[in-house]
C-alpha atoms as a PDB file:
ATOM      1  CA  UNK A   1     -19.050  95.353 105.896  1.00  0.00           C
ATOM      2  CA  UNK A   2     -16.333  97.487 107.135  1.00  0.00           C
ATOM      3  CA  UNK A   3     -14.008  94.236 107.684  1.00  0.00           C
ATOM      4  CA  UNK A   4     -14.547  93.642 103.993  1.00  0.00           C
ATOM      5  CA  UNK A   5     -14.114  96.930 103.142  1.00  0.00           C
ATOM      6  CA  UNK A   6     -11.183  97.302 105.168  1.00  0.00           C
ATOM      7  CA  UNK A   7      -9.662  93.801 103.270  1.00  0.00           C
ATOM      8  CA  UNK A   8     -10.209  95.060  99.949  1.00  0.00           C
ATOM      9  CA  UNK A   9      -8.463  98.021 100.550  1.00  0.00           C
ATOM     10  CA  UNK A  10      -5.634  96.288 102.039  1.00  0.00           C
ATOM     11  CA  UNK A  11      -5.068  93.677  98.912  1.00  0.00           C
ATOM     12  CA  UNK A  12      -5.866  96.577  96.334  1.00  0.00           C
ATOM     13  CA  UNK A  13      -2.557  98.131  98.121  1.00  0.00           C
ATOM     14  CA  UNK A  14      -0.612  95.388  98.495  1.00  0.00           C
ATOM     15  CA  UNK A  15      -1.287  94.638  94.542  1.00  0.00           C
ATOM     16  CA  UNK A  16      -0.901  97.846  93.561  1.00  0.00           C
ATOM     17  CA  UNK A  17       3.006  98.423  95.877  1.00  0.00           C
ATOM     18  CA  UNK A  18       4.053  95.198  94.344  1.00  0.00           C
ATOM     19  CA  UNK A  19       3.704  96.238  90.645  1.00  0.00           C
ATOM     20  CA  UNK A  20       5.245  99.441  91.492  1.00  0.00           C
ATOM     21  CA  UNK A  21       8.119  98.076  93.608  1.00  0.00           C
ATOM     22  CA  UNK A  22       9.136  95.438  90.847  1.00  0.00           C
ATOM     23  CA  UNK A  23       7.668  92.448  92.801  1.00  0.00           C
ATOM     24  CA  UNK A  24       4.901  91.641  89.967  1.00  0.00           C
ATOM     25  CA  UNK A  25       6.970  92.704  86.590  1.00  0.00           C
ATOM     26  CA  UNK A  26       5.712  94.476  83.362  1.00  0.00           C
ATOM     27  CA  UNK A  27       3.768  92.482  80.840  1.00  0.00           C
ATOM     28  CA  UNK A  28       3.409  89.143  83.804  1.00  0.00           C
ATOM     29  CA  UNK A  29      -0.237  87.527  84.018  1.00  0.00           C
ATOM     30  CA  UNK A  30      -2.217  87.605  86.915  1.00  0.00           C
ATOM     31  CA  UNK A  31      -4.360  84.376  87.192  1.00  0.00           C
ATOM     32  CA  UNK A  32      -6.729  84.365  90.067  1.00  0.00           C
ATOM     33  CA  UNK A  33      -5.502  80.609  91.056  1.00  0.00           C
ATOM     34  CA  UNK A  34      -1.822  82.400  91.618  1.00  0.00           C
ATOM     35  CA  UNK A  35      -3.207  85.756  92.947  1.00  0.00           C
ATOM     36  CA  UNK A  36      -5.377  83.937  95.864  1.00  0.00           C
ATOM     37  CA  UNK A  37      -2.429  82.091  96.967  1.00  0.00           C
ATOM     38  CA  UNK A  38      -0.233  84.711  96.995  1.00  0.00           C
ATOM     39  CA  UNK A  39      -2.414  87.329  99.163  1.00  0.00           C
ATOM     40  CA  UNK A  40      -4.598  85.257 100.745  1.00  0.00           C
ATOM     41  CA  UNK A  41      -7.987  86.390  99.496  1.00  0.00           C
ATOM     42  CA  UNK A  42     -10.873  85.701  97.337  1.00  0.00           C
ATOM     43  CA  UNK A  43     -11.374  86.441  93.599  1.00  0.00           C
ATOM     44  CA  UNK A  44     -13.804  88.797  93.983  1.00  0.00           C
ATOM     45  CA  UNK A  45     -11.451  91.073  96.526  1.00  0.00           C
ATOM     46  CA  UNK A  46      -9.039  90.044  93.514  1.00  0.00           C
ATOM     47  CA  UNK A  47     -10.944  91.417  90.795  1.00  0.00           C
ATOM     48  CA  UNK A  48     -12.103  94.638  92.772  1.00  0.00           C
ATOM     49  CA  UNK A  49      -8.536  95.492  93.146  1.00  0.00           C
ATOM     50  CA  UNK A  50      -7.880  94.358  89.843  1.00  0.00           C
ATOM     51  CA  UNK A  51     -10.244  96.633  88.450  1.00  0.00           C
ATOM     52  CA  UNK A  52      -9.169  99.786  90.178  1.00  0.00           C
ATOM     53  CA  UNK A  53      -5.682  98.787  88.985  1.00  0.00           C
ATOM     54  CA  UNK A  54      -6.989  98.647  85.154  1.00  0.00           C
ATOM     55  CA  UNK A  55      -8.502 102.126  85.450  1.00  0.00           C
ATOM     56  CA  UNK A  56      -5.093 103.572  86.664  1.00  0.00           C
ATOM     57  CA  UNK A  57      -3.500 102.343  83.863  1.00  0.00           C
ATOM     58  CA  UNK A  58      -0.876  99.225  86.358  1.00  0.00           C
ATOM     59  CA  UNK A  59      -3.028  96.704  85.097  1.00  0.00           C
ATOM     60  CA  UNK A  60      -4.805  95.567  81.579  1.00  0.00           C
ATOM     61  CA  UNK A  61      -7.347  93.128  81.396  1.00  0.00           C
ATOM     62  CA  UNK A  62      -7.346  91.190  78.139  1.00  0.00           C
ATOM     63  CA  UNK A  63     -10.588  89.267  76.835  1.00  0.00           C
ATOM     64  CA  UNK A  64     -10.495  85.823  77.560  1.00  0.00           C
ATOM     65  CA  UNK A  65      -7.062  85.745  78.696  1.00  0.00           C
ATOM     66  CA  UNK A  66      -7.652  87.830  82.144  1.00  0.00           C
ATOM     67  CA  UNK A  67      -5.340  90.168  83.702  1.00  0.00           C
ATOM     68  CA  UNK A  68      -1.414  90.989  83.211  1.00  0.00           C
ATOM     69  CA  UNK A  69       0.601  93.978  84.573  1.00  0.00           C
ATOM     70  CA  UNK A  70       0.709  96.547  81.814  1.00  0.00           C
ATOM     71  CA  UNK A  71       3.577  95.906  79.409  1.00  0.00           C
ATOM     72  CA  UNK A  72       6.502  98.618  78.827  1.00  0.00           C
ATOM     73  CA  UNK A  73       8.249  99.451  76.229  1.00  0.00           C
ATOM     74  CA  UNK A  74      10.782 101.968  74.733  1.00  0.00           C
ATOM     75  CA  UNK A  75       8.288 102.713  71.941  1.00  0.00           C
ATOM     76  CA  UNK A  76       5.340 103.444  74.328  1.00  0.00           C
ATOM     77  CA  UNK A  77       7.923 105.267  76.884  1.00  0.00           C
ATOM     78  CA  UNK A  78       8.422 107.712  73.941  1.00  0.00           C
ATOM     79  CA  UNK A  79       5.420 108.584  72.726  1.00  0.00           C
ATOM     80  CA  UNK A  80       3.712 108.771  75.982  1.00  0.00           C
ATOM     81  CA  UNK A  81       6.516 111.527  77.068  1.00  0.00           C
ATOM     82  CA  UNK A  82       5.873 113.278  73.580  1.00  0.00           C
ATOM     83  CA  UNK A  83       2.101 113.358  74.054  1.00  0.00           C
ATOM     84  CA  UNK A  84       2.181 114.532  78.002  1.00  0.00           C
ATOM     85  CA  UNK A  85       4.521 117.545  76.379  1.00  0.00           C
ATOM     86  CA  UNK A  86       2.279 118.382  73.612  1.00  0.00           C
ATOM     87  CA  UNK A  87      -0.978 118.150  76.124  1.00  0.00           C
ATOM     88  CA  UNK A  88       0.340 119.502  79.339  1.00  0.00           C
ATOM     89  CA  UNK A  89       1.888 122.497  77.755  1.00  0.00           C
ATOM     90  CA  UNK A  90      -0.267 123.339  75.669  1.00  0.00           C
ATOM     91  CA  UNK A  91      -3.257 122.730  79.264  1.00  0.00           C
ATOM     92  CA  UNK A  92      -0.196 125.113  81.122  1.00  0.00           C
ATOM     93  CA  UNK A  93      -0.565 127.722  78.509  1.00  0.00           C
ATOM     94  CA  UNK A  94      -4.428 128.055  78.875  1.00  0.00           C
ATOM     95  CA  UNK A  95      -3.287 128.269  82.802  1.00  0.00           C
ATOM     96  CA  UNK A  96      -0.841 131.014  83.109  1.00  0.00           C
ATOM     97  CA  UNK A  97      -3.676 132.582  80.823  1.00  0.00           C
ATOM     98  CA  UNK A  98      -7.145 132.407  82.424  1.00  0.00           C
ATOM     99  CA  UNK A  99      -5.859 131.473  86.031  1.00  0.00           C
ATOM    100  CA  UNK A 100      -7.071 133.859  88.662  1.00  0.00           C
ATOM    101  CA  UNK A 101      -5.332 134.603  92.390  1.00  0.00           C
ATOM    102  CA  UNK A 102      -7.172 131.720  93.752  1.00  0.00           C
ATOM    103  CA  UNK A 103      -5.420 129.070  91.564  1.00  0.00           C
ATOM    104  CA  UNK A 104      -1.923 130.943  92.148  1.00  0.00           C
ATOM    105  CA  UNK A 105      -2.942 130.577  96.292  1.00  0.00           C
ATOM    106  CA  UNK A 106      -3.570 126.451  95.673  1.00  0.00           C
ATOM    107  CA  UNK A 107      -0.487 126.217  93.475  1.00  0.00           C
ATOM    108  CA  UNK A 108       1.307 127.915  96.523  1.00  0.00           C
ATOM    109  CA  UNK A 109      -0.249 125.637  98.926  1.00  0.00           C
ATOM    110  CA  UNK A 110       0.536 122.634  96.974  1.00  0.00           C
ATOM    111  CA  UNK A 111       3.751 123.008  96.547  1.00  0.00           C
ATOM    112  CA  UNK A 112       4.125 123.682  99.739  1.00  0.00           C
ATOM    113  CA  UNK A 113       3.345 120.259 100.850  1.00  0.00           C
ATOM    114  CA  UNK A 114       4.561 118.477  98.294  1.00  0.00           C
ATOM    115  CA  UNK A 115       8.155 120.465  99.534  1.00  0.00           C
ATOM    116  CA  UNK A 116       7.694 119.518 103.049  1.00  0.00           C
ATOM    117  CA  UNK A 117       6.838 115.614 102.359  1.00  0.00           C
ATOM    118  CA  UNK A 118       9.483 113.303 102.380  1.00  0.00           C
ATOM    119  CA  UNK A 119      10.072 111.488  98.717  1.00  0.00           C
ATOM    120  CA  UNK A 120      11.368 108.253 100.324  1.00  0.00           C
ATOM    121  CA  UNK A 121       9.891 105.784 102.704  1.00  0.00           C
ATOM    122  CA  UNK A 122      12.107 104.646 105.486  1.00  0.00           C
ATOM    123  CA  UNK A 123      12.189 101.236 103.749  1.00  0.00           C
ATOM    124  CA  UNK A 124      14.749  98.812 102.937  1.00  0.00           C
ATOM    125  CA  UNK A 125      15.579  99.652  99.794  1.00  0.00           C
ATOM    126  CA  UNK A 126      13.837 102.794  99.798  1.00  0.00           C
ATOM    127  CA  UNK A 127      10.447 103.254  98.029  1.00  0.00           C
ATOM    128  CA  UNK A 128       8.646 106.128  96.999  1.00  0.00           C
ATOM    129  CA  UNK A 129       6.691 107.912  99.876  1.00  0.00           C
ATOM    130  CA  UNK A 130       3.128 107.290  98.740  1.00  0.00           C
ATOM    131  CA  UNK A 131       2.346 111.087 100.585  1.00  0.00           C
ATOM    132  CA  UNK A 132       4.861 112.516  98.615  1.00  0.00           C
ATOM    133  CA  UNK A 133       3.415 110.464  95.270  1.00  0.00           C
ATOM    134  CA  UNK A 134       0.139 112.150  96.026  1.00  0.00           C
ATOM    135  CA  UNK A 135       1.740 115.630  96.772  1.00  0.00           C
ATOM    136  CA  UNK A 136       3.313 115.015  93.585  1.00  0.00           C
ATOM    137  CA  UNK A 137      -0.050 114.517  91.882  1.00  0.00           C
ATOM    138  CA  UNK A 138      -1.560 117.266  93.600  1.00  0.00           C
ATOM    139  CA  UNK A 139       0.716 119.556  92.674  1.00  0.00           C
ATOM    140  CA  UNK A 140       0.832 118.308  89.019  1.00  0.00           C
ATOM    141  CA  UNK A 141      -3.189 118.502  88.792  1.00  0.00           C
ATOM    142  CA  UNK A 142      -2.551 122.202  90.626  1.00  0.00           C
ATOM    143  CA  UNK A 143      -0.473 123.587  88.414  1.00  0.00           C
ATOM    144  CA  UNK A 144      -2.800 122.764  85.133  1.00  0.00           C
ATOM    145  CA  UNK A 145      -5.957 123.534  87.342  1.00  0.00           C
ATOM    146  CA  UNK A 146      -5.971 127.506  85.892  1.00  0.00           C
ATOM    147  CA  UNK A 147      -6.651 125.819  82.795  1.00  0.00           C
ATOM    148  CA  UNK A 148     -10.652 126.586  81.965  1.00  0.00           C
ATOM    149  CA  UNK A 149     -10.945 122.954  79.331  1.00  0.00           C
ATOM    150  CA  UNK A 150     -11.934 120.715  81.547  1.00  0.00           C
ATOM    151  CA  UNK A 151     -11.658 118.110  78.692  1.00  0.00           C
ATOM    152  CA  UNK A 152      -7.964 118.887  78.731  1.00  0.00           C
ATOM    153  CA  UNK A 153      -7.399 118.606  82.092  1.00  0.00           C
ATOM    154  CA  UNK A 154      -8.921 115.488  82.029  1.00  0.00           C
ATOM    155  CA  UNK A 155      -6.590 114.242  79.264  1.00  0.00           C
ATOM    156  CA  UNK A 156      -3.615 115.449  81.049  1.00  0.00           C
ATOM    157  CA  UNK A 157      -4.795 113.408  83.691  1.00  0.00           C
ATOM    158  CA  UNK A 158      -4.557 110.540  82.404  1.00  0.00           C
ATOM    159  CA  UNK A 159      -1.455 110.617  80.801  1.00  0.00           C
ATOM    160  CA  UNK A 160       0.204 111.325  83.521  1.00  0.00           C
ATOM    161  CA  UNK A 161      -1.625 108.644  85.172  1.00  0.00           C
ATOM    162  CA  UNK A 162      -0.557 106.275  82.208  1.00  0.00           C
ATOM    163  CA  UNK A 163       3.376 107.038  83.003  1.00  0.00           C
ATOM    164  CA  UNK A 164       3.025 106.416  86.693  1.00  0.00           C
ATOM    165  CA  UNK A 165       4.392 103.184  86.332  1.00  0.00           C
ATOM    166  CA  UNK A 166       7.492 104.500  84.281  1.00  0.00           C
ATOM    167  CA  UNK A 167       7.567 106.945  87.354  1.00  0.00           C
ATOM    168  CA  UNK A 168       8.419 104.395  89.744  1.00  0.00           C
ATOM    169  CA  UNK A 169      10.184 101.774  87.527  1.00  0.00           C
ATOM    170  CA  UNK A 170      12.709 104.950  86.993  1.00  0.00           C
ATOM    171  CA  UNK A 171      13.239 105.245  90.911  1.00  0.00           C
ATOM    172  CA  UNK A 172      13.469 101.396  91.410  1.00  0.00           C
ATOM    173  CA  UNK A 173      16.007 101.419  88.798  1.00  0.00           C
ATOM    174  CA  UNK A 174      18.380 103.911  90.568  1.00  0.00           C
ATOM    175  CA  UNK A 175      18.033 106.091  87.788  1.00  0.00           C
ATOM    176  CA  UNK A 176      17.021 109.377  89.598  1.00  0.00           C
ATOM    177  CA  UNK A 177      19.093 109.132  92.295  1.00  0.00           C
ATOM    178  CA  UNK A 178      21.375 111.953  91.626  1.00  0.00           C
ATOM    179  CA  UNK A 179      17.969 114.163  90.244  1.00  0.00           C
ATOM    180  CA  UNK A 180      16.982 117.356  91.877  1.00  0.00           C
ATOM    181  CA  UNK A 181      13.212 116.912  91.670  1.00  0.00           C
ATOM    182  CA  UNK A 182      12.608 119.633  94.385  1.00  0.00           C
ATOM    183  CA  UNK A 183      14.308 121.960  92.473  1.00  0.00           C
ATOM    184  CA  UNK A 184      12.453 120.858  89.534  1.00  0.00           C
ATOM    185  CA  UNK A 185       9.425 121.905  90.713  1.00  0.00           C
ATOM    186  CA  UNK A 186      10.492 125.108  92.336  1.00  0.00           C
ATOM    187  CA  UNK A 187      11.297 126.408  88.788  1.00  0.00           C
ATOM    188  CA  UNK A 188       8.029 125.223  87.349  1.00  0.00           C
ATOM    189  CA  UNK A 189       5.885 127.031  90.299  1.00  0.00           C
ATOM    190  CA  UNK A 190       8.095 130.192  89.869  1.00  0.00           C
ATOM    191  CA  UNK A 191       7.803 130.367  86.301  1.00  0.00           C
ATOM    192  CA  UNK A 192       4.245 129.821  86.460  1.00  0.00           C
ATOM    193  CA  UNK A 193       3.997 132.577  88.993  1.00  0.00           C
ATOM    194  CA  UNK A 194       5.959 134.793  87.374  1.00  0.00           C
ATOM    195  CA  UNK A 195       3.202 134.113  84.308  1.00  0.00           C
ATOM    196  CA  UNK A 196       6.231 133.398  82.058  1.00  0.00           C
ATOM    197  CA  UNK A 197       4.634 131.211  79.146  1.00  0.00           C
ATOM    198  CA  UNK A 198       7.991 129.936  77.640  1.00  0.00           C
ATOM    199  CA  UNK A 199      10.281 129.471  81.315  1.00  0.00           C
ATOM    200  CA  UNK A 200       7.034 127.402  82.299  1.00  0.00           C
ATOM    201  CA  UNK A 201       6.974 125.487  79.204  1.00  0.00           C
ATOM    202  CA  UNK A 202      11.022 124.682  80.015  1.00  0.00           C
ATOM    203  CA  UNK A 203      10.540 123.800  82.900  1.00  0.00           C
ATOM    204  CA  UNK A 204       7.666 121.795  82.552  1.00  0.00           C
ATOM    205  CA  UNK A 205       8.828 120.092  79.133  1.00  0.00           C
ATOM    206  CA  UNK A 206      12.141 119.068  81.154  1.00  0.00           C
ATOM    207  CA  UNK A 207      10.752 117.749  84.023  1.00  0.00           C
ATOM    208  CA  UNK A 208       8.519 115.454  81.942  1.00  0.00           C
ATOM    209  CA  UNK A 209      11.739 114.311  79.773  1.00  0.00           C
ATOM    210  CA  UNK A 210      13.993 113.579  82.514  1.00  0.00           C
ATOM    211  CA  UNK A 211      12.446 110.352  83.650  1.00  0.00           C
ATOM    212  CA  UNK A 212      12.026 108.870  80.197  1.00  0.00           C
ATOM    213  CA  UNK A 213      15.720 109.966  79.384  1.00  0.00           C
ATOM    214  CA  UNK A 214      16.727 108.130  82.680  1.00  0.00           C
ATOM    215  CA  UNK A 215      14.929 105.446  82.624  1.00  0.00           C
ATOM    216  CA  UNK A 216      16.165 104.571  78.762  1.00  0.00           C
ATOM    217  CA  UNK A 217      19.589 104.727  79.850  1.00  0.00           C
ATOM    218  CA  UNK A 218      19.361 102.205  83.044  1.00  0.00           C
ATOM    219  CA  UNK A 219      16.732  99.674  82.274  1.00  0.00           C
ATOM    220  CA  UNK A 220      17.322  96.259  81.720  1.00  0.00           C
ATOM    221  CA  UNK A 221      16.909  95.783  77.833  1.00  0.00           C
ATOM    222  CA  UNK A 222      14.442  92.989  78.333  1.00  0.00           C
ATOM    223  CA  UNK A 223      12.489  95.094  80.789  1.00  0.00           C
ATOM    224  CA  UNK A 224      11.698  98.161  78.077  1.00  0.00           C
ATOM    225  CA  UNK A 225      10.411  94.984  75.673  1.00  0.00           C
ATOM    226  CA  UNK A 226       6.678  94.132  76.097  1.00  0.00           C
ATOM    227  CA  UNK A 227       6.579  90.769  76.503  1.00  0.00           C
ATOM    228  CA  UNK A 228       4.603  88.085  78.869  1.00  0.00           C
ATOM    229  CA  UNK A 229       6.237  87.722  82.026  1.00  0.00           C
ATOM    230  CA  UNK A 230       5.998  84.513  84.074  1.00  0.00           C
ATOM    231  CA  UNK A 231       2.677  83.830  86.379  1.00  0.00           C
ATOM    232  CA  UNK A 232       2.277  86.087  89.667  1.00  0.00           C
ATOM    233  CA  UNK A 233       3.597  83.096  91.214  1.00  0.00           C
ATOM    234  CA  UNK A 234       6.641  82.790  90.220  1.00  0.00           C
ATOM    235  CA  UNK A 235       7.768  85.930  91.642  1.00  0.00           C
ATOM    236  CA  UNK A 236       9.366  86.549  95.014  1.00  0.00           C
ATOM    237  CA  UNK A 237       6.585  87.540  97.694  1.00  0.00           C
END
């Protein structure tokens, strides 16, 4: 059981790196026949992993068509960054509000590991550290965790669960190279801190916008066009 276990977990990974790495693009279908090939498993591992992927918002699954990486586009892009604003500020406001000293200690703490955890992997090229991506989150979820509405914490969630893949297609791209995320979020956790509503809402507002703002400007113009994308394998392994 723990062998299985252990395999699921492993292709569930592998899937999951390759969509956000580039190596399985936006919008392609995922047929099992192609899949099993590729990683060497069975369809059930495959739809596990598959399904885990659809409830993080990589992967859709489509009635009698199956599974395809989910699609971007410059219209979604947009409205997903004007949404996460109008959600997460208004979750940040109820934070700096009702938060007591216990949620200012766990903001502390989490940025304080999210600040000592490297961004990149020491790949070739470089990928996101997946530590630091789940720093990142932490921190994110910490900073809206004052917030008493557990309904909108839960929506925050998962927008900003929904733009992951933007996340990464931004670094892939290049297009954050010359960003200073860290200092980012040192002005967001010292505004919050500080329990100044509108520096917060700056701060937060522009650290949402950057990546869509970035990513607009580099991306391929076929790549921010949903479209269907050539079987899994087609691609490079």
């Amino acid at each position: 059981m723990a062998r299985s276990e252990t395999r699921a977990e492993r292709i569930y990974a592998n899937l999951r790196g390759d969509i956000l790495t580039g190596r399985l693009l936006p919008g392609q279908r995922l047929p099992f026949a192609d899949l099993g090939a590729r990683y060497s498993t069975s369809v059930g591992v495959l739809r596990e992993a598959l399904t885990r992927l659809v409830e993080q918002g990589l992967v859709q699954s489509e009635p009698q068509l199956g599974f395809r990486v989910t699609p971007v586009s410059e219209e979604d892009l947009r409205d997903l960054t004007s949404t996460r604003i109008d959600i997460e500020t208004l979750c940040l406001r109820h934070a700096i509000a009702h938060g007591d000293l216990a949620w200012e200690s766990r903001l502390v703490a989490a940025y304080h590991t999210l600040d000592r955890t490297p961004e990149l992997a020491s790949t070739q090229p470089p990928t996101v550290n997946e530590d630091w991506a789940s720093a990142h989150a932490a921190f994110h979820a910490a900073v809206l965790e004052g917030c008493p509405s557990r309904r909108l914490r839960d929506i925050a969630a998962s927008l900003r669960d929904a733009s992951e893949i933007y996340r990464r297609w931004s670094r892939h791209l290049g297009s954050e190279d010359t960003r200073d995320i860290a200092g980012e979020h040192r002005a967001l956790r010292d505004a919050v801190l500080a329990r100044d509503v509108e520096k917060a809402e700056a701060a937060l507002t522009q650290h949402i916008s950057y990546t869509t703002q970035a990513l607009l400007l580099s991306a391929p113009d076929d790549l921010m066009t949903a479209h269907d994308a050539e079987p899994a394998g087609t691609s490079p392994a």
